[in-house]
Structure formats: C-alpha cells, structure tokens
PDB file of N, CA and C in Angstrom:
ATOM      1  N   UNK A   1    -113.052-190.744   8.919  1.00  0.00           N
ATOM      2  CA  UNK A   1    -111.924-191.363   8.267  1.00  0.00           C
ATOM      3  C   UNK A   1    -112.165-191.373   6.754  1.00  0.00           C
ATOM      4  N   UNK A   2    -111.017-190.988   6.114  1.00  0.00           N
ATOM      5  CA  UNK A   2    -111.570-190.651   4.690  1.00  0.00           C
ATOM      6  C   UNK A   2    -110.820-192.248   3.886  1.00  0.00           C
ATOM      7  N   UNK A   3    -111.659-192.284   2.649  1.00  0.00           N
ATOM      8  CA  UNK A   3    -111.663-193.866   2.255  1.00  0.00           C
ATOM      9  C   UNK A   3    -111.025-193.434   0.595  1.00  0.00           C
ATOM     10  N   UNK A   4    -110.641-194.225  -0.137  1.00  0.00           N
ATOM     11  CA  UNK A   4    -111.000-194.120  -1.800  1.00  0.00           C
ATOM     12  C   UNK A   4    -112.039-195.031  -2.250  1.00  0.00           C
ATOM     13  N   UNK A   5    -112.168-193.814  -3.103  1.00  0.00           N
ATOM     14  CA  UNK A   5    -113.372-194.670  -3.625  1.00  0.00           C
ATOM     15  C   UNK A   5    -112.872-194.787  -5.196  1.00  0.00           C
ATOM     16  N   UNK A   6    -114.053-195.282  -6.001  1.00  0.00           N
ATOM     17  CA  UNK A   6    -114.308-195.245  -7.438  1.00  0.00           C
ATOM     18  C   UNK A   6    -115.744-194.989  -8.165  1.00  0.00           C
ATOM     19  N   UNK A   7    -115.470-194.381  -8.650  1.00  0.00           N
ATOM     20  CA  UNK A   7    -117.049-193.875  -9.436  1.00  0.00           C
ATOM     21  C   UNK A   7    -116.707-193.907 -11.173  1.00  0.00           C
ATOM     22  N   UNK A   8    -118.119-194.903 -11.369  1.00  0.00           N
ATOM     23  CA  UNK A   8    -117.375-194.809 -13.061  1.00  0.00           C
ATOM     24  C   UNK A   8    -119.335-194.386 -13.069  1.00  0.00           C
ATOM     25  N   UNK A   9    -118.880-193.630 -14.545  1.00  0.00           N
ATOM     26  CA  UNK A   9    -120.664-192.985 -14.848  1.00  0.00           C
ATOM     27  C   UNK A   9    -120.054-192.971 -16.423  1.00  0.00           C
ATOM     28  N   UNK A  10    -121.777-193.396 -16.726  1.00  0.00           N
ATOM     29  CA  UNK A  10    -121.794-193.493 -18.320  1.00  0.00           C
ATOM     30  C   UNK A  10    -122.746-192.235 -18.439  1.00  0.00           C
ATOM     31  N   UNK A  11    -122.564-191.439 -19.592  1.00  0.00           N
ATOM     32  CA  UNK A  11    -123.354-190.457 -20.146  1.00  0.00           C
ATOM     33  C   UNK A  11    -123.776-191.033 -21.430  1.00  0.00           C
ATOM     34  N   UNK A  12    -124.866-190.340 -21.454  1.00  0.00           N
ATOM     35  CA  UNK A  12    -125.446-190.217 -22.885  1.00  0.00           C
ATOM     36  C   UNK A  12    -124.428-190.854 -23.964  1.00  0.00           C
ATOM     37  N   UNK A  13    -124.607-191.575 -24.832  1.00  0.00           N
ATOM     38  CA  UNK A  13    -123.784-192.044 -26.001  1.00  0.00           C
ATOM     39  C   UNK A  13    -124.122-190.833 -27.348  1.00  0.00           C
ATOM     40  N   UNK A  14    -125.484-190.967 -27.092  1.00  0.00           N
ATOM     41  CA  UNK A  14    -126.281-189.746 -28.530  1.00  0.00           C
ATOM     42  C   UNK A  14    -126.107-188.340 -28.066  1.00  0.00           C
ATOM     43  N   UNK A  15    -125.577-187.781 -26.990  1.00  0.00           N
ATOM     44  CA  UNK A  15    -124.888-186.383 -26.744  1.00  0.00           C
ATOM     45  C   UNK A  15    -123.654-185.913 -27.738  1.00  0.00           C
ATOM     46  N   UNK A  16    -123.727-184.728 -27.970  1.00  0.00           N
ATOM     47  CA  UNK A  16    -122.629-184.504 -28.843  1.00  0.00           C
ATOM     48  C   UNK A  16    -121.526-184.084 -27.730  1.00  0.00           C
ATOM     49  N   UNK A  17    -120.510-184.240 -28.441  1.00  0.00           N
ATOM     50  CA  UNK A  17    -119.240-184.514 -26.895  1.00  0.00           C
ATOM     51  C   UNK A  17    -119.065-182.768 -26.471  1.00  0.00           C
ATOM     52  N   UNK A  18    -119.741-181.724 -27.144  1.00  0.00           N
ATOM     53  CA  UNK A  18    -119.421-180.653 -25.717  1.00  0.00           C
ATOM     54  C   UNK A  18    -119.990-180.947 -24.656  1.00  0.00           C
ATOM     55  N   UNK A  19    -121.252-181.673 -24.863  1.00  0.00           N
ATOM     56  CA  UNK A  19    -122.223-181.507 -24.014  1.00  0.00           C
ATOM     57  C   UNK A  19    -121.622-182.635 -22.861  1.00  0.00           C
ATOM     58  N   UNK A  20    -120.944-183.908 -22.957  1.00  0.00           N
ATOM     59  CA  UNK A  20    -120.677-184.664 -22.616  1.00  0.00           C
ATOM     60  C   UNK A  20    -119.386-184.399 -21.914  1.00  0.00           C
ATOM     61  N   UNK A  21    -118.348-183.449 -22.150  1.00  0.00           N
ATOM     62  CA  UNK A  21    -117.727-182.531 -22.024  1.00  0.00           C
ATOM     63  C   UNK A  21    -117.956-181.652 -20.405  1.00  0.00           C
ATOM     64  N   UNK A  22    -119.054-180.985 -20.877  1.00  0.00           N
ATOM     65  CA  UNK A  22    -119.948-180.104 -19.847  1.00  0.00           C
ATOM     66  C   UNK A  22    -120.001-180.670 -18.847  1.00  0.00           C
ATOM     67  N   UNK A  23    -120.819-181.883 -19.105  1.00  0.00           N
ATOM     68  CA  UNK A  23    -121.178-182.812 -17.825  1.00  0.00           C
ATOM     69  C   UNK A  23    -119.705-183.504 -17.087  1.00  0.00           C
ATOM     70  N   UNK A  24    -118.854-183.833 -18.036  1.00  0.00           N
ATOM     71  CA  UNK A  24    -118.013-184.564 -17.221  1.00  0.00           C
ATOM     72  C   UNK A  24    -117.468-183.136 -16.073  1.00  0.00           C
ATOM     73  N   UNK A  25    -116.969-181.917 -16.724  1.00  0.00           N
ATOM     74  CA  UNK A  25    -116.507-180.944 -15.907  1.00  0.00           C
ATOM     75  C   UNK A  25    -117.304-181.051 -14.445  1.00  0.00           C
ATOM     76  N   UNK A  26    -118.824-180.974 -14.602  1.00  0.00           N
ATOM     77  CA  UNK A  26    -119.669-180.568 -13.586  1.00  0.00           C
ATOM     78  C   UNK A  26    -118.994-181.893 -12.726  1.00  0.00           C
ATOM     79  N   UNK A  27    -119.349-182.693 -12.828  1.00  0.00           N
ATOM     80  CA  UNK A  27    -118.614-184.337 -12.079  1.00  0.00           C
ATOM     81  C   UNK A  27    -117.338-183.606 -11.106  1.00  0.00           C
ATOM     82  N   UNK A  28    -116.659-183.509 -12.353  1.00  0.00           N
ATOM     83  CA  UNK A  28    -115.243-183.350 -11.465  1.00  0.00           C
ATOM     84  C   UNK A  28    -114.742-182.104 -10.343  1.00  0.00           C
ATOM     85  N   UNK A  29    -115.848-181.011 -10.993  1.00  0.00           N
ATOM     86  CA  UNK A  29    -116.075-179.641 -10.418  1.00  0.00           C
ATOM     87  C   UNK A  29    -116.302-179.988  -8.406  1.00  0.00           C
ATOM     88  N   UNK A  30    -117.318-180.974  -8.926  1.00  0.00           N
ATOM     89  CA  UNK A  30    -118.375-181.588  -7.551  1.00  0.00           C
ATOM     90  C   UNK A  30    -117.262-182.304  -6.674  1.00  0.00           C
ATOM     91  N   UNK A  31    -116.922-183.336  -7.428  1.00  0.00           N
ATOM     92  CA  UNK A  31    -115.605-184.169  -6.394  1.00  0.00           C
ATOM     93  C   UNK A  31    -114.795-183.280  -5.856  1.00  0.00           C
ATOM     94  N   UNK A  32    -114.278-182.215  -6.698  1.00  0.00           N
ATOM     95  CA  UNK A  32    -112.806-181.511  -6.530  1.00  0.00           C
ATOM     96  C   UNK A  32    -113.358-180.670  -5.342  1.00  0.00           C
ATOM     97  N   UNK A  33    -114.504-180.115  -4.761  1.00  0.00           N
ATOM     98  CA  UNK A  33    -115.044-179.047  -3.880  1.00  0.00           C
ATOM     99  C   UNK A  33    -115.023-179.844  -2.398  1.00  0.00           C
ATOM    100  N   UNK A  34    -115.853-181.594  -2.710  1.00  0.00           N
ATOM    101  CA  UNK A  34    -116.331-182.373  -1.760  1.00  0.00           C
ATOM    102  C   UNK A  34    -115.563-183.262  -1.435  1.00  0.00           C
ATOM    103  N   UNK A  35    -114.048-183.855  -2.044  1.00  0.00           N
ATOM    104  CA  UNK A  35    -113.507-185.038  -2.199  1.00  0.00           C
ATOM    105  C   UNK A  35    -111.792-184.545  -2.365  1.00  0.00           C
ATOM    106  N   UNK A  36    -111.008-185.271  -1.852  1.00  0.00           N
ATOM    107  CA  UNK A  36    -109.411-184.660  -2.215  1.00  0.00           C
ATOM    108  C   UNK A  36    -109.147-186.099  -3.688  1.00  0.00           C
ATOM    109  N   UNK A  37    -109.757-185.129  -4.687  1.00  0.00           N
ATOM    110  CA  UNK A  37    -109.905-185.442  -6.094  1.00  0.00           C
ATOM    111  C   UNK A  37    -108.690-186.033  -6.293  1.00  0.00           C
ATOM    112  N   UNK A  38    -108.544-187.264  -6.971  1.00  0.00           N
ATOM    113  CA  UNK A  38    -107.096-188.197  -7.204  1.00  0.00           C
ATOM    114  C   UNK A  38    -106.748-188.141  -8.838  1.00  0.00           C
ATOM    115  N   UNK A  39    -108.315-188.582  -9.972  1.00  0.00           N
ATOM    116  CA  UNK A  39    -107.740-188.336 -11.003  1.00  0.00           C
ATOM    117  C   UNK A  39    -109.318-188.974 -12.436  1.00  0.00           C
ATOM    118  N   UNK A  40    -109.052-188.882 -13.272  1.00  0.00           N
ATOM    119  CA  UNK A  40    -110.347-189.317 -13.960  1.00  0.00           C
ATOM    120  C   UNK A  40    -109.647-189.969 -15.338  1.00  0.00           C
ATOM    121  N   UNK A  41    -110.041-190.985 -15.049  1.00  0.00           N
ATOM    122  CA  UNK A  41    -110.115-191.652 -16.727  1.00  0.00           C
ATOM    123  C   UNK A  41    -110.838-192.005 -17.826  1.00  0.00           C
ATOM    124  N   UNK A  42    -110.695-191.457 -18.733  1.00  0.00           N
ATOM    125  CA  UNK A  42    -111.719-191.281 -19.476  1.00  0.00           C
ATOM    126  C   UNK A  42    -111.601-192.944 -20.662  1.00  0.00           C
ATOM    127  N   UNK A  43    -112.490-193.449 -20.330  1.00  0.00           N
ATOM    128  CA  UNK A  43    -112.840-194.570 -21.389  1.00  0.00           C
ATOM    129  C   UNK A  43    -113.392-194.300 -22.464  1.00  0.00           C
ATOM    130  N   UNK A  44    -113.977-193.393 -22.880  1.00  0.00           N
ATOM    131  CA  UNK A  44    -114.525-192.949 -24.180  1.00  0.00           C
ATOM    132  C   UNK A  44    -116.008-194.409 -24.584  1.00  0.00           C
ATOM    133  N   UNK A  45    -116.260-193.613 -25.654  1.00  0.00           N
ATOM    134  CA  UNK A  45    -117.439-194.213 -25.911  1.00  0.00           C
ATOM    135  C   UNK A  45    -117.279-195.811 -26.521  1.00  0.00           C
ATOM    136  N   UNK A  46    -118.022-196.388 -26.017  1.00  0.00           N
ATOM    137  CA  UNK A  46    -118.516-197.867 -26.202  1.00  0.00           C
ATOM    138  C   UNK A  46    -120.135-197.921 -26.434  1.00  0.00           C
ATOM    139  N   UNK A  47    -120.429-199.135 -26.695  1.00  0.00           N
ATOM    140  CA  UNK A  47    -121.516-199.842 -27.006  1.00  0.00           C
ATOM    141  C   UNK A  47    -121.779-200.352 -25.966  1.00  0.00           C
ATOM    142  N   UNK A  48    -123.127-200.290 -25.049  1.00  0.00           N
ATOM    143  CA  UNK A  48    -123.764-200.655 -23.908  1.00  0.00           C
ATOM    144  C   UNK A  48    -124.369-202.589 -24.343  1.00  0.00           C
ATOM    145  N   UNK A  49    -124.030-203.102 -23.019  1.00  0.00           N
ATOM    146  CA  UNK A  49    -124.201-204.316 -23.020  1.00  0.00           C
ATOM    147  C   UNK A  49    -125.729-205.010 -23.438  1.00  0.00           C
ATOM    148  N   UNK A  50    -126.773-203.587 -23.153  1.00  0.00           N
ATOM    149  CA  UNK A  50    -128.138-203.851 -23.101  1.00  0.00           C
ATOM    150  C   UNK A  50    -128.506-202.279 -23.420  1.00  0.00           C
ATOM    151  N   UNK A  51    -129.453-202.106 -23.780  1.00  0.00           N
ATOM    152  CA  UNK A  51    -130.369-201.090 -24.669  1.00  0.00           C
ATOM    153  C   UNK A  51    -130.737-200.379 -22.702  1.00  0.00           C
ATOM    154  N   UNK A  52    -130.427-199.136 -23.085  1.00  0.00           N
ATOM    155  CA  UNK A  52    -131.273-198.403 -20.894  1.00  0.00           C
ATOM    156  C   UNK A  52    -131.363-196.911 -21.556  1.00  0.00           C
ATOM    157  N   UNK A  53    -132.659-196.587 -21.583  1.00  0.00           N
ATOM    158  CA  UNK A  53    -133.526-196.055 -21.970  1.00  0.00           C
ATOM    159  C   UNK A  53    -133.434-195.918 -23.239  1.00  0.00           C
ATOM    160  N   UNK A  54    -133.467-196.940 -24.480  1.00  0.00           N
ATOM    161  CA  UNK A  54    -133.437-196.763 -25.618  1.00  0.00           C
ATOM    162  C   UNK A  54    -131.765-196.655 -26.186  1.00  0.00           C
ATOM    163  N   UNK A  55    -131.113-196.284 -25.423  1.00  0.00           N
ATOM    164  CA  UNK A  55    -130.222-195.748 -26.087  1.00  0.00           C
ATOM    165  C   UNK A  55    -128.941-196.910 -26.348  1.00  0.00           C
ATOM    166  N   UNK A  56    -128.025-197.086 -27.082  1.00  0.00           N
ATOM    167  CA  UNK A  56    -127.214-198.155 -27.641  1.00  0.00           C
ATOM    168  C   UNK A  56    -125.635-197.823 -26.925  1.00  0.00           C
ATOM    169  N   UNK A  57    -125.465-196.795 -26.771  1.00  0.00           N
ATOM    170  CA  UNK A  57    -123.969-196.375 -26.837  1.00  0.00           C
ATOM    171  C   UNK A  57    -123.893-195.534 -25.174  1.00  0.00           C
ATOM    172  N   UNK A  58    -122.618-195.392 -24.815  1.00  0.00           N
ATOM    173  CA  UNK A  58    -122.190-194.460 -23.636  1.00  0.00           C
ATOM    174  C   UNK A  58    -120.997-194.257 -23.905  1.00  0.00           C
ATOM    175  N   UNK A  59    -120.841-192.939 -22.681  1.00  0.00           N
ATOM    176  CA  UNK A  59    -119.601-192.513 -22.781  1.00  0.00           C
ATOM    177  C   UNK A  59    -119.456-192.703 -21.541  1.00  0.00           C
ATOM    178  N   UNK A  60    -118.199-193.432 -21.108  1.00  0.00           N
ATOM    179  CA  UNK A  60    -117.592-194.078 -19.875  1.00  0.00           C
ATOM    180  C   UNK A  60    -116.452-193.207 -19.036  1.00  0.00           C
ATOM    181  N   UNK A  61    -116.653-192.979 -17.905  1.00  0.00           N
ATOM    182  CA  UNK A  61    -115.595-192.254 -16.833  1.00  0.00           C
ATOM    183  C   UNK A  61    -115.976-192.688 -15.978  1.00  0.00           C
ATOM    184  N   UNK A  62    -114.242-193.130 -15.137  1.00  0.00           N
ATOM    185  CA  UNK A  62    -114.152-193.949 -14.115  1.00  0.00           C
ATOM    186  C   UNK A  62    -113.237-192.239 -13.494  1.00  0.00           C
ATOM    187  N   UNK A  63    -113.927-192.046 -12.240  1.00  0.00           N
ATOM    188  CA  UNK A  63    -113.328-191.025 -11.468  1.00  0.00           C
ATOM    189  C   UNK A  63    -112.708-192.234  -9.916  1.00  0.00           C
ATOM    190  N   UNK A  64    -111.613-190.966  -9.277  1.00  0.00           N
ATOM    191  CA  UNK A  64    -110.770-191.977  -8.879  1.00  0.00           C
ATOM    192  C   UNK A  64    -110.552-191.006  -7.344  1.00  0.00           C
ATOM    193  N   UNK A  65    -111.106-190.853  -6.094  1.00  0.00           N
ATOM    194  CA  UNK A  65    -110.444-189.752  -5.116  1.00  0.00           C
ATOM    195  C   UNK A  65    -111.099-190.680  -3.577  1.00  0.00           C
ATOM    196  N   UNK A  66    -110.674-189.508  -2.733  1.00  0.00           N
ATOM    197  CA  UNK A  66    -110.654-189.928  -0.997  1.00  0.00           C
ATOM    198  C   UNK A  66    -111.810-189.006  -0.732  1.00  0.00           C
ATOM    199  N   UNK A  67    -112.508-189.787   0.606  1.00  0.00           N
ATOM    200  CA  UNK A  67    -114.084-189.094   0.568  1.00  0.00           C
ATOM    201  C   UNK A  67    -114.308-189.670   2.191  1.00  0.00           C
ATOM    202  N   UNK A  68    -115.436-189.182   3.147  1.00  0.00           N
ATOM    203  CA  UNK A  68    -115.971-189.539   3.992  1.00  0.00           C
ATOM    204  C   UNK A  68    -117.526-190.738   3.454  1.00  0.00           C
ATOM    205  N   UNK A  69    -117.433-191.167   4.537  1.00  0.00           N
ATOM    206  CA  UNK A  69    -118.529-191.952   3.961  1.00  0.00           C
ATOM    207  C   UNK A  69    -119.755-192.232   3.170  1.00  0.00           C
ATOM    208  N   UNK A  70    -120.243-190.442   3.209  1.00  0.00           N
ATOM    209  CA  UNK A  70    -121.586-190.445   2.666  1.00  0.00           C
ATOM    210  C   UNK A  70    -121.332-189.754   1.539  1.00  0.00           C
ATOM    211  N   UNK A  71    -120.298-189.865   0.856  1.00  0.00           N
ATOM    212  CA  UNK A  71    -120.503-188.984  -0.721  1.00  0.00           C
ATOM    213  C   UNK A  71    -121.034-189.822  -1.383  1.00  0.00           C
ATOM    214  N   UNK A  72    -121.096-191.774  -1.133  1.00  0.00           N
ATOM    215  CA  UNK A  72    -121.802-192.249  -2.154  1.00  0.00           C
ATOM    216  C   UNK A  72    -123.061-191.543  -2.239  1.00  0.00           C
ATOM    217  N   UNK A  73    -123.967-191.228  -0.936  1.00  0.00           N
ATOM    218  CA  UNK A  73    -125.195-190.548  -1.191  1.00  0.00           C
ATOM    219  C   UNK A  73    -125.273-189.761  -1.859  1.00  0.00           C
ATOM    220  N   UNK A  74    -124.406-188.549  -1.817  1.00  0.00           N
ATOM    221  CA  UNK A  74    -124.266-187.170  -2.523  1.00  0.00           C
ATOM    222  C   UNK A  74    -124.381-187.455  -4.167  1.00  0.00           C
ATOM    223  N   UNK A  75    -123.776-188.608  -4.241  1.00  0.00           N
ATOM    224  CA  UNK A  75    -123.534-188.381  -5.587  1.00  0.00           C
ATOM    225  C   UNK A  75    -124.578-189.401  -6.100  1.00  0.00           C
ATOM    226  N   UNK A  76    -125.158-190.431  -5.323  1.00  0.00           N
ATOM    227  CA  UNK A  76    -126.782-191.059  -5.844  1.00  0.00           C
ATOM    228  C   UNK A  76    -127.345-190.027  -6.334  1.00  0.00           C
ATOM    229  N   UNK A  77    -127.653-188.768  -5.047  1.00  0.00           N
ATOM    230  CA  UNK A  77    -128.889-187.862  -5.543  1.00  0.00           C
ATOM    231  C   UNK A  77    -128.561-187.034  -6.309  1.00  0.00           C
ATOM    232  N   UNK A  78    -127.154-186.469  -6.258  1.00  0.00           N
ATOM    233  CA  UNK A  78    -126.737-186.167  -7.618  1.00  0.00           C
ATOM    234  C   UNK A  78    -127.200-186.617  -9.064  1.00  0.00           C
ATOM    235  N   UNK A  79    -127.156-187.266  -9.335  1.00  0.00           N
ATOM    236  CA  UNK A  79    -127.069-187.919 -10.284  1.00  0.00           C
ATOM    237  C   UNK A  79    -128.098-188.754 -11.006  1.00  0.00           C
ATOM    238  N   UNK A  80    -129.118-188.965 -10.174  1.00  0.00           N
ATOM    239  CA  UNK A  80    -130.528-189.508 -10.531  1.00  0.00           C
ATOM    240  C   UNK A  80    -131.170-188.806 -10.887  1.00  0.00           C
ATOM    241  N   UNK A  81    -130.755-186.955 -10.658  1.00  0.00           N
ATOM    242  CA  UNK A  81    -131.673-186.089 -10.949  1.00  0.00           C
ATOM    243  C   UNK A  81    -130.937-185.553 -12.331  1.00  0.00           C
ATOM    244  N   UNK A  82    -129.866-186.051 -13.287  1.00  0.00           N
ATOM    245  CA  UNK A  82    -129.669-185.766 -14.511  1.00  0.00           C
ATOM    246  C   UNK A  82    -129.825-186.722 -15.405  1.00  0.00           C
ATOM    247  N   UNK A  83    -131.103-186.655 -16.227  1.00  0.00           N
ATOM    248  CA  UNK A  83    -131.025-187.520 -17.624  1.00  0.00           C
ATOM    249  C   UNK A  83    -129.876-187.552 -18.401  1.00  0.00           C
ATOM    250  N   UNK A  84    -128.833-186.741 -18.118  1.00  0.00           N
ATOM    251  CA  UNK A  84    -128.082-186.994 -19.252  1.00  0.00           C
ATOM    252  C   UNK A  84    -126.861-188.199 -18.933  1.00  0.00           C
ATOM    253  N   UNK A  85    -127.070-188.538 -17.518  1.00  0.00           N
ATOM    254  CA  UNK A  85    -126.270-189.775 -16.853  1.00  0.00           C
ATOM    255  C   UNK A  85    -127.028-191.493 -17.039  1.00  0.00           C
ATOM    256  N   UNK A  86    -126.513-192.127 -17.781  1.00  0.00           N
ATOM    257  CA  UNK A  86    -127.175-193.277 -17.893  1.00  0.00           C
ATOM    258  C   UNK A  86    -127.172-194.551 -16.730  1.00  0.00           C
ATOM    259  N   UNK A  87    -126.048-194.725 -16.109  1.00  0.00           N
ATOM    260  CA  UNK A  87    -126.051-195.286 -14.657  1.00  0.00           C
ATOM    261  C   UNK A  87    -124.659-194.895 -14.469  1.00  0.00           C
ATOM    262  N   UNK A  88    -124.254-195.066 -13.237  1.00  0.00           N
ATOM    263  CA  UNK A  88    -123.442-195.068 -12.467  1.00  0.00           C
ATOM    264  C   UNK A  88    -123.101-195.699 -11.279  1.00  0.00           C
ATOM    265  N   UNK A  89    -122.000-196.002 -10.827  1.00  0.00           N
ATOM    266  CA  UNK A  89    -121.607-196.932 -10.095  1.00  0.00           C
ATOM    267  C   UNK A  89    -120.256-196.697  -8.991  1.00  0.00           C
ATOM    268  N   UNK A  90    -120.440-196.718  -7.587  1.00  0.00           N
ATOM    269  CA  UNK A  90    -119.531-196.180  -6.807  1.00  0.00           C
ATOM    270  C   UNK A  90    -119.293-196.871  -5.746  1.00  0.00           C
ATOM    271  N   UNK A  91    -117.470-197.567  -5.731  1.00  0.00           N
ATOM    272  CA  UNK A  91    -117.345-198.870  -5.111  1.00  0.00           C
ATOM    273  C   UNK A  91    -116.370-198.368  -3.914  1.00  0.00           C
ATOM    274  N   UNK A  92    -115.813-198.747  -3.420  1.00  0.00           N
ATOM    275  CA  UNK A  92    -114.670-198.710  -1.832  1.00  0.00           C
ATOM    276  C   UNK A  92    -113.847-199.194  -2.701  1.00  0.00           C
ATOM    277  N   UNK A  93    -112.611-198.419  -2.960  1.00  0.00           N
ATOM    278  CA  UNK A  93    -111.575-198.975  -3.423  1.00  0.00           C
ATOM    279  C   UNK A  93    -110.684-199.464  -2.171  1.00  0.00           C
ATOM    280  N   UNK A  94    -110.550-200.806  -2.244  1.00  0.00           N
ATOM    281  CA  UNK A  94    -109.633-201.505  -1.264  1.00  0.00           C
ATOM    282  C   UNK A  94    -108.098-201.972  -1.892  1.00  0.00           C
ATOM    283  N   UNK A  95    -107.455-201.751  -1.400  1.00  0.00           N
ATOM    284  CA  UNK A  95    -105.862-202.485  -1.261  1.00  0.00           C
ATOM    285  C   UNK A  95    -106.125-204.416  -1.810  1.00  0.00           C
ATOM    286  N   UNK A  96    -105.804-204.278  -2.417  1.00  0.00           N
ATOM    287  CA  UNK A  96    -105.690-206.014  -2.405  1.00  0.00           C
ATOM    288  C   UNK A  96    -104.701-206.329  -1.637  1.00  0.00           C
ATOM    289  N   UNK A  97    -105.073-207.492  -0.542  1.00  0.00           N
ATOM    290  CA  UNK A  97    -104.290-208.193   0.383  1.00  0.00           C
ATOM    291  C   UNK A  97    -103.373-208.878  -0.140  1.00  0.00           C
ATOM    292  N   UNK A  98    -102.411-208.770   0.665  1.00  0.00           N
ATOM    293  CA  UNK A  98    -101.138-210.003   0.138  1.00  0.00           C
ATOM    294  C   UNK A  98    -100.829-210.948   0.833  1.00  0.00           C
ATOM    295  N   UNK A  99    -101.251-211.830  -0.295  1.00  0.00           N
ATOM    296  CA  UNK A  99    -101.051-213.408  -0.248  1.00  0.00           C
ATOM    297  C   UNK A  99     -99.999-213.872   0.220  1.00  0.00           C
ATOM    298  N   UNK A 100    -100.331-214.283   1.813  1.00  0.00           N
ATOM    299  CA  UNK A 100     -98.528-215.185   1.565  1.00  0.00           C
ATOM    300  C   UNK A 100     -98.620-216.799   1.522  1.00  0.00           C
ATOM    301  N   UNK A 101     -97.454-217.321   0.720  1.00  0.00           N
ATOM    302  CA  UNK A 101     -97.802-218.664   0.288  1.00  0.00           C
ATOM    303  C   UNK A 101     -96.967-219.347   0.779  1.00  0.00           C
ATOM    304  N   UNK A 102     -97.020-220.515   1.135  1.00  0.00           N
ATOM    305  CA  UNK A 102     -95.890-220.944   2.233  1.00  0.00           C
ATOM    306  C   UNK A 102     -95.535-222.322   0.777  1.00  0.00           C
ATOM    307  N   UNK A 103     -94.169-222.475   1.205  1.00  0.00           N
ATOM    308  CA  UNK A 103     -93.394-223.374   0.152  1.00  0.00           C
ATOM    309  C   UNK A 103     -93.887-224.914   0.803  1.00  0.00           C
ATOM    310  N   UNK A 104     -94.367-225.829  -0.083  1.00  0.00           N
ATOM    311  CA  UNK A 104     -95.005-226.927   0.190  1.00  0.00           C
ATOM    312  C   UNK A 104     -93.450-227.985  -0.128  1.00  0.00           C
ATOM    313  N   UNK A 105     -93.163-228.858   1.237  1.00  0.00           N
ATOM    314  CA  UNK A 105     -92.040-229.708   0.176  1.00  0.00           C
ATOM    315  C   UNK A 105     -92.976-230.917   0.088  1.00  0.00           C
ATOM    316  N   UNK A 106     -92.337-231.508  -0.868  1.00  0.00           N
ATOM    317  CA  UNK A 106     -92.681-232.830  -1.045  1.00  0.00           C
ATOM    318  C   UNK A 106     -92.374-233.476   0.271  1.00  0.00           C
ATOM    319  N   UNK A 107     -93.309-235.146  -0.169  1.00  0.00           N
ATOM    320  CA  UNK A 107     -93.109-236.030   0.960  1.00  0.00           C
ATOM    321  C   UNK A 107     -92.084-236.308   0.762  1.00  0.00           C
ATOM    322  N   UNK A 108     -90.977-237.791   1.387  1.00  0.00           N
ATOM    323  CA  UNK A 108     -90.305-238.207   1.145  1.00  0.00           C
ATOM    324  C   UNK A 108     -90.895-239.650   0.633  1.00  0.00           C
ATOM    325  N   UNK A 109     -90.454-239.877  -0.093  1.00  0.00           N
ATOM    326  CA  UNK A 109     -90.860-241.271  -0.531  1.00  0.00           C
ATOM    327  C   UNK A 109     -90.084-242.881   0.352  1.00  0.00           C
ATOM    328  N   UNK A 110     -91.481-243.292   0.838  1.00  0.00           N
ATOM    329  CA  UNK A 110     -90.351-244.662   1.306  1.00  0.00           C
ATOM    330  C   UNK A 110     -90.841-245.578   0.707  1.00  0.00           C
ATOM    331  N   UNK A 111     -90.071-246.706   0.678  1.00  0.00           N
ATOM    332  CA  UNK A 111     -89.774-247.659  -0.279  1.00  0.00           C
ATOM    333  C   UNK A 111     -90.404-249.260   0.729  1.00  0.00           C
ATOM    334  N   UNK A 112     -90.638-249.663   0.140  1.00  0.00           N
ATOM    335  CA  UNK A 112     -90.819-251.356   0.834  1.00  0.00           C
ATOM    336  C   UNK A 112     -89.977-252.060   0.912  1.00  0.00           C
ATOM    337  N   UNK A 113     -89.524-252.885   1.402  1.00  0.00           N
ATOM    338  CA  UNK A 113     -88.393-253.359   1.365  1.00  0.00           C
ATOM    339  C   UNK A 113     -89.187-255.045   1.179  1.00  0.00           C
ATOM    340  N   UNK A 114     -89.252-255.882   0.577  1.00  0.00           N
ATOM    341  CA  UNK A 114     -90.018-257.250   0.902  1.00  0.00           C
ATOM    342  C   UNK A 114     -88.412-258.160   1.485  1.00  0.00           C
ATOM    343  N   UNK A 115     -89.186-259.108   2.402  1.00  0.00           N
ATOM    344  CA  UNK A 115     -88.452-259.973   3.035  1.00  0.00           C
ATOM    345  C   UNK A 115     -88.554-261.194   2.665  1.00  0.00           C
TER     346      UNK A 115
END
C-alpha cells in the first residue's frame, strides 16, 4: 500500500549552488525512478539552529511523493553516505482528522423563588 510521505534535507550551506543544484537533481532523479514523485519545495538557504559539522548555514528542501514502506530506508542509506547532506528528515504525511464539534447550549437558568 503506497503512503505519502515528506522528506525535507538540508545540504551544505558553504556549497556553491551548482553543486547544491547537482545534488538536489540526484534527490529528485532517485524519488522520480522509486516513488510516484508529487513535487519539491525549495526553501532556500537559512541559518542552522546549531553549528553540525562546523558549518552555520543550509540549504533546505522539503520533497513531497507516494512510496511503499521502506523508502524511508532507501533513502537513510542513501544519504548517510553523502557529506554533502547535512541531516535529513522523513515523516508519514497524514490527512489531518476532522474535528467534529458538537454545539454546547447553555443551561437554563432557574431562579429561587423565596416563600
């Protein structure tokens, strides 16, 4: 049963952007062969929350497609084996459930009556 997922991967910040470029292609090359590829957004470079391996900056892509269960693996070992990927992260994209809210009435107010 095929699922969506999400994969966002930071590259290198200190890469010059062909290279960053390069790599994103290879990414999408990989999904588009293994995955019925949905779409990629590119966040562009930011400033990393914490210093990971020295480096200050990344370049952010959140990829977006339908997969069998084990591409998270594919793309762990993928991906641990390129320095030029700084981490990455690959979640189950789920449907958010809908809330149903039921209309609350008020009490009725009763009154005392003194005798």
């Amino acid at each position: 049963m095929k699922r969506k997922y999400e994969t966002v991967v930071i590259f290198d910040g200190s890469l010059p952007d062909d290279a960053v470029e390069e790599e994103h292609r290879k990414v999408e090359e990989f999904l588009t062969e293994n995955t019925d590829f949905e779409k990629t957004d590119v966040w562009g470079k930011k400033n990393l929350a914490y210093e990971i391996d020295k480096k200050k900056t990344g370049n952010y892509y959140l990829y977006l497609y339908e997969a069998e269960g084990n591409i998270s693996e594919l793309l762990n070992k993928r991906f641990k084996l390129n320095r030029k990927i700084l981490r990455q992260m690959t979640v189950l994209h789920e449907r958010v459930p809908e809330i149903k809210t039921k209309a609350i009435e008020p009490e009725p107010v009763v009154e005392k009556v003194e005798e």
